[in-house]
N, C-alpha and C. Protein backbone atom coordinates (compact mmCIF):
# COMPACT_ATOMS: atom_id res chain seq x y z
N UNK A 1 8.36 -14.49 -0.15
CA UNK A 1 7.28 -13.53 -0.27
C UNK A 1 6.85 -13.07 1.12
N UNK A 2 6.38 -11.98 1.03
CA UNK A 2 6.47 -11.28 2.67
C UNK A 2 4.91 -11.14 2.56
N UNK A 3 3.94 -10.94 3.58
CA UNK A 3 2.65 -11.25 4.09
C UNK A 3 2.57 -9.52 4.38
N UNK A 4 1.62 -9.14 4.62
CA UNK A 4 1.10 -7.31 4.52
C UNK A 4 0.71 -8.00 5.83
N UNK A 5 1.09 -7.15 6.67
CA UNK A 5 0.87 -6.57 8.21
C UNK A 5 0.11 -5.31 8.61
N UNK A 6 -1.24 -5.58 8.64
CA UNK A 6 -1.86 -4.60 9.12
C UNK A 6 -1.99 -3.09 9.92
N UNK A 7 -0.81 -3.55 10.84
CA UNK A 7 -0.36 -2.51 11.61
C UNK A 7 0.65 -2.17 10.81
N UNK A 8 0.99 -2.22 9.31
CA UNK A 8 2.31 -1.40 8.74
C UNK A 8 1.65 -0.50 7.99
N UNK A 9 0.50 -0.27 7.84
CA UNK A 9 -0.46 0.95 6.87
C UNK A 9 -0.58 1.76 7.75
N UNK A 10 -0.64 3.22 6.80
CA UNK A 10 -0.64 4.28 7.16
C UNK A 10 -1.31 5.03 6.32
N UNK A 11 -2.04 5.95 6.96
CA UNK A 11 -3.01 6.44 6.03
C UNK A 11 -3.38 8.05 6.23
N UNK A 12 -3.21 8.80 5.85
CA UNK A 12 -2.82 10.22 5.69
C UNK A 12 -4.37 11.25 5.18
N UNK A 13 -5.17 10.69 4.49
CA UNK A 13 -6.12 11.10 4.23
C UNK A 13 -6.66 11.27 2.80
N UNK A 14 -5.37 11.05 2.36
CA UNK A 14 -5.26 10.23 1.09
C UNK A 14 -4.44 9.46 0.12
N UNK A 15 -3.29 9.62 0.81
CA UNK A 15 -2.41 8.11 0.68
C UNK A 15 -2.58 7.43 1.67
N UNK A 16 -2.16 6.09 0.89
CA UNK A 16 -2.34 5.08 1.09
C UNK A 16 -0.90 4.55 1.54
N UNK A 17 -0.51 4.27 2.63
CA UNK A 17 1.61 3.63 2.27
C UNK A 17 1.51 2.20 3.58
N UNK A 18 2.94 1.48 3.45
CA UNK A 18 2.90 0.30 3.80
C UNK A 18 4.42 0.64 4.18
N UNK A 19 4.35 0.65 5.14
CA UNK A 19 6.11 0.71 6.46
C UNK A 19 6.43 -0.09 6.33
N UNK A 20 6.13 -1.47 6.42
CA UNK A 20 6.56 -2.71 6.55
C UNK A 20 7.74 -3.40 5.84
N UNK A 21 8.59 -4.08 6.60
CA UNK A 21 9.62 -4.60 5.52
C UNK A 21 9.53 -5.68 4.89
N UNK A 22 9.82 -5.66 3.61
CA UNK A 22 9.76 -7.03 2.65
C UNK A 22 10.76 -7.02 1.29
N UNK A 23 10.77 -7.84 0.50
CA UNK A 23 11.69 -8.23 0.00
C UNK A 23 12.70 -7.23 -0.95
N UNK A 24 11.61 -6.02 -1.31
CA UNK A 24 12.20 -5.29 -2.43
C UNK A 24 12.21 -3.56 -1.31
N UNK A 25 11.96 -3.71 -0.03
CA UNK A 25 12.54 -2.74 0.62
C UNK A 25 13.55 -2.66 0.52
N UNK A 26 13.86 -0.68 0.71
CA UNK A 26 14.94 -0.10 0.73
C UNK A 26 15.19 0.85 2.08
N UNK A 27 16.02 0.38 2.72
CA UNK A 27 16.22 2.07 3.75
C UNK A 27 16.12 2.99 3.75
N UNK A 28 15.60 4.03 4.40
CA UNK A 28 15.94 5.64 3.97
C UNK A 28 17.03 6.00 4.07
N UNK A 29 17.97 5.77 4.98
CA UNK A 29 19.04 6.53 4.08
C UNK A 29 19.99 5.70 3.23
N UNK A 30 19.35 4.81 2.24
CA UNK A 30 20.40 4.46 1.11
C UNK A 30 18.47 5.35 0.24
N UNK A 31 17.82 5.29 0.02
CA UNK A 31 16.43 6.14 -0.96
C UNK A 31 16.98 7.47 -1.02
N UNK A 32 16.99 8.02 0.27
CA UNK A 32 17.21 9.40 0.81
C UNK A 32 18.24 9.64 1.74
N UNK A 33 19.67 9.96 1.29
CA UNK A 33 20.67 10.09 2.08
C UNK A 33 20.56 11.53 3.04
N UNK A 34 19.52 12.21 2.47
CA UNK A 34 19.35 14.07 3.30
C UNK A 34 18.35 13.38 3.80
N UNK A 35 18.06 12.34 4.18
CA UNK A 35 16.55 11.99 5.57
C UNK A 35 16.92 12.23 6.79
N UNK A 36 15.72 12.53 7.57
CA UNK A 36 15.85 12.57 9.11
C UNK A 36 16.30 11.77 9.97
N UNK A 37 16.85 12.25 10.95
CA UNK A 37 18.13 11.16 11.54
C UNK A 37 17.27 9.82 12.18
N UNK A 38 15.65 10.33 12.00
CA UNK A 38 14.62 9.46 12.93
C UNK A 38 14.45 8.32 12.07
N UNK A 39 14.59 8.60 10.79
CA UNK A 39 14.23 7.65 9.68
C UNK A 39 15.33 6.12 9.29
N UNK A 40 16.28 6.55 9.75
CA UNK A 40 17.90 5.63 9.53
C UNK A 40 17.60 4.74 10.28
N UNK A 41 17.66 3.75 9.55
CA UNK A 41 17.60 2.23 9.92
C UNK A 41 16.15 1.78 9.77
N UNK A 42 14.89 2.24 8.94
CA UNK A 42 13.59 2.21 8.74
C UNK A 42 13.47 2.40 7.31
N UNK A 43 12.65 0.71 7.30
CA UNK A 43 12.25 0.85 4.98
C UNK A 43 11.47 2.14 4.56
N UNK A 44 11.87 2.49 3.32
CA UNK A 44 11.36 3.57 2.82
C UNK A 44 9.69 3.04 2.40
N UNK A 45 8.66 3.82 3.09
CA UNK A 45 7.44 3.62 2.75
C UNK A 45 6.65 3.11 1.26
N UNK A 46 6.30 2.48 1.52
CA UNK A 46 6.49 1.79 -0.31
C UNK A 46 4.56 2.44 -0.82
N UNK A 47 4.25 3.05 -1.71
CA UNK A 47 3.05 3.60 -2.11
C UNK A 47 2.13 2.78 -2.16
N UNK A 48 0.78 2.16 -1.99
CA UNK A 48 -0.17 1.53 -2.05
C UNK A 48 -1.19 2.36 -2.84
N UNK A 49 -1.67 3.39 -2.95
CA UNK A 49 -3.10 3.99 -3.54
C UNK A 49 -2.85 5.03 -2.50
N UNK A 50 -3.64 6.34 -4.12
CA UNK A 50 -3.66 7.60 -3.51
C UNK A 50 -5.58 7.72 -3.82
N UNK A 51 -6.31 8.06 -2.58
CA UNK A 51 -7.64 8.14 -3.27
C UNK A 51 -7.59 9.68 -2.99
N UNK A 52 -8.29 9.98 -4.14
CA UNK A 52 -8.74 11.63 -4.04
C UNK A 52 -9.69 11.95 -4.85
N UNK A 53 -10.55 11.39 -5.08
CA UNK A 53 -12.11 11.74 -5.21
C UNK A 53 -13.07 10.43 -4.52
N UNK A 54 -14.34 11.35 -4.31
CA UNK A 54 -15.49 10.51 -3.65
C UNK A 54 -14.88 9.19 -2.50
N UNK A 55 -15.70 8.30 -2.43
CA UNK A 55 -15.51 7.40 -1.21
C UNK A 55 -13.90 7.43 -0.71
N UNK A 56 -13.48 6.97 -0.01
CA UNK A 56 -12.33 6.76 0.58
C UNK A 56 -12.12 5.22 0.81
N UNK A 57 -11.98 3.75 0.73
CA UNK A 57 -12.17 2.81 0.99
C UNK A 57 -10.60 2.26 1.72
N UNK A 58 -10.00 3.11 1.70
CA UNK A 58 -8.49 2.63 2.30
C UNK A 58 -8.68 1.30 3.35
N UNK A 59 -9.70 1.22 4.25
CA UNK A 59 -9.83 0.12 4.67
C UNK A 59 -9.99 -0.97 4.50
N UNK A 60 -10.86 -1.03 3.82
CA UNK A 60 -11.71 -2.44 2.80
C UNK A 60 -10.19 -2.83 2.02
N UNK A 61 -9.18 -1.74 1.66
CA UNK A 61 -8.38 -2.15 1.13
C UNK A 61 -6.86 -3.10 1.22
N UNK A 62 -6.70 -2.66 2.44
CA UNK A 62 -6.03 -2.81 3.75
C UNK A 62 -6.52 -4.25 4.16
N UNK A 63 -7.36 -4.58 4.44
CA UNK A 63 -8.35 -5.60 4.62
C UNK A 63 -8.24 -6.93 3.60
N UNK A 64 -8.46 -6.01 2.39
CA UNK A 64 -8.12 -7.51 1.43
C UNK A 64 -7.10 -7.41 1.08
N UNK A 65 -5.89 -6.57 0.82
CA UNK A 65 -4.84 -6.36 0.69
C UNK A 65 -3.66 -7.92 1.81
N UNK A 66 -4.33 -7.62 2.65
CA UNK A 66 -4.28 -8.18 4.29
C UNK A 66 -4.29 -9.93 3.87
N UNK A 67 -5.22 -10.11 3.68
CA UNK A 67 -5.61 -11.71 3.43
C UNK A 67 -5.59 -12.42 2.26
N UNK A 68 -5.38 -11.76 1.02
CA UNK A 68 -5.57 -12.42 -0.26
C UNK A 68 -4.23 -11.78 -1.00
N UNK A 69 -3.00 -11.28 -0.37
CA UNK A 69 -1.82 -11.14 -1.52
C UNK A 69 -0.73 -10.90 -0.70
N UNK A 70 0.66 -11.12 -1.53
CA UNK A 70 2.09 -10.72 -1.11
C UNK A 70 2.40 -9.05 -1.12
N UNK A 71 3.23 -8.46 -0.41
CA UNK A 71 3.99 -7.28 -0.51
C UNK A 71 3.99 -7.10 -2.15
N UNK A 72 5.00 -8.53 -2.41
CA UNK A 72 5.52 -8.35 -3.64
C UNK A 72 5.00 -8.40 -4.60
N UNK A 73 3.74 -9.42 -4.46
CA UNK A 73 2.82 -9.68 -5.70
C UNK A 73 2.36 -8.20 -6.11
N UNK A 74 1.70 -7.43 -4.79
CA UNK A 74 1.51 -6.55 -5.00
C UNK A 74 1.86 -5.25 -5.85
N UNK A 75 3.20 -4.89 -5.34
CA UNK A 75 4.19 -4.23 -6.30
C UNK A 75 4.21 -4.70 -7.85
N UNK A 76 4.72 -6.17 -7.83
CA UNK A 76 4.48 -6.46 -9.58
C UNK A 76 3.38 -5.86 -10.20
N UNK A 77 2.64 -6.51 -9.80
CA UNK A 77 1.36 -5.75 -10.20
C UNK A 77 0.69 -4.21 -10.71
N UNK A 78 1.21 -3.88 -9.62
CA UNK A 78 0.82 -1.83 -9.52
C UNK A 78 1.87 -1.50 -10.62
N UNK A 79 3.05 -2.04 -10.88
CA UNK A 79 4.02 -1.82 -11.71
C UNK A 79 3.85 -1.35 -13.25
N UNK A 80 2.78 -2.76 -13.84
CA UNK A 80 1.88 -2.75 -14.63
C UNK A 80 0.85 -2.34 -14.58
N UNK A 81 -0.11 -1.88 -13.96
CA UNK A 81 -1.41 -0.95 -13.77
C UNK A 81 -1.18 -0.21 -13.00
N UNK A 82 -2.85 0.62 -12.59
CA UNK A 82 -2.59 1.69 -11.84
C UNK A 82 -3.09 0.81 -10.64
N UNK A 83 -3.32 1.71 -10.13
CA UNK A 83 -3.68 0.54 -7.85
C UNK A 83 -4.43 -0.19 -8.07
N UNK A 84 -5.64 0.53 -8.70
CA UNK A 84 -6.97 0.16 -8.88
C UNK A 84 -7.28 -1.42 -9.86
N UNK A 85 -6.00 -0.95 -10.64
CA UNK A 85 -6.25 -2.26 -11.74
C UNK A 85 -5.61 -3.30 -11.06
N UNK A 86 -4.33 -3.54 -10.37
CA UNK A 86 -4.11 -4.25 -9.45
C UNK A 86 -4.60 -4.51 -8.46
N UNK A 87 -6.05 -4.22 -8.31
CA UNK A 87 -6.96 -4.44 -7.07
C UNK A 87 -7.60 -5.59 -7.88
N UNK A 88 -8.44 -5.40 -8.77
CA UNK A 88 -9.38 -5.70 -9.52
C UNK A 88 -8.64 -7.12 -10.23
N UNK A 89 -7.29 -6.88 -10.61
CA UNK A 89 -6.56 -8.50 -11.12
C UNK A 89 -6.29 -9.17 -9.55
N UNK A 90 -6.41 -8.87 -8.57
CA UNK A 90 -6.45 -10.09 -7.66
C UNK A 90 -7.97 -10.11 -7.37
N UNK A 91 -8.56 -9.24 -7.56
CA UNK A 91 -10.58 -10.18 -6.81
C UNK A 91 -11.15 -9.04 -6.38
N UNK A 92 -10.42 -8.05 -6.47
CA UNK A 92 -11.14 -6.93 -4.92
C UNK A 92 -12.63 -6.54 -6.21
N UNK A 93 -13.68 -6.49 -5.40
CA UNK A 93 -14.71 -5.73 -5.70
C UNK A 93 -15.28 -5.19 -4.95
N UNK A 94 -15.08 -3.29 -5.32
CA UNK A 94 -15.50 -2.77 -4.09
C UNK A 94 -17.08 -2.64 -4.47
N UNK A 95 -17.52 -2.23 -2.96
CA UNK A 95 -18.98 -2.40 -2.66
C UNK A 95 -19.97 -1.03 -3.04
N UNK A 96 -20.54 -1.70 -3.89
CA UNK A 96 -21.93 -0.78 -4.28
C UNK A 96 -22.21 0.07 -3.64
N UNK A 97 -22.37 1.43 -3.69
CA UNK A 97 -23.04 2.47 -3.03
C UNK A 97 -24.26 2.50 -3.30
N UNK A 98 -24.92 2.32 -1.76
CA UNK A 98 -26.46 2.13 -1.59
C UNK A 98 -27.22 3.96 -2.16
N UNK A 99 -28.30 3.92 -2.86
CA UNK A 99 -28.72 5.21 -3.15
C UNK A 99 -30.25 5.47 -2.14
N UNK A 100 -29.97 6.69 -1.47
CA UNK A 100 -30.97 7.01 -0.32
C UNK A 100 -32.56 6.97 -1.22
């Protein structure tokens, strides 16, 4: 089981992705044989969560993502739910929005 490396997230503004290599990585060019010549020899970005409404929490996610699960567990998981529900079956509870 491979450990989530902090510095392998990437975050776009509303995906969510994980560079990092682990067990069920694939290369880009065996994913994508028409990829950029920059990409060859680098795992194909594996999806974590797309947020696109209200808060953005990619961090907090990243964060517990970080300390409380596998690459892989992960994947199983999202496999069977959507991100969110695989957040919520390992512990994550995100934080209350305070009202002004």
């Amino acid at each position: 089981m491979t450990a989530f490396i902090k510095d392998e997230f990437t975050w776009d503004g509303m995906y969510l992705m994980y560079r990092g290599r682990h067990e069920l990585s694939v290369n880009m060019e065996v994913a994508r044989p028409d990829c950029h010549p920059s990409w060859i020899g680098k795992p194909q970005p594996t999806f974590i969560a797309r947020f696109k409404y209200g808060s953005k929490p990619w961090k907090s996610w990243v964060n517990f993502l970080v300390k409380n699960c596998t690459v892989e567990k992960y994947i199983e998981l999202q496999q069977n739910d959507s991100p969110v529900g695989a957040m919520e079956q390992l512990g994550f509870k995100p934080r209350k929005r305070r009202v002004a």
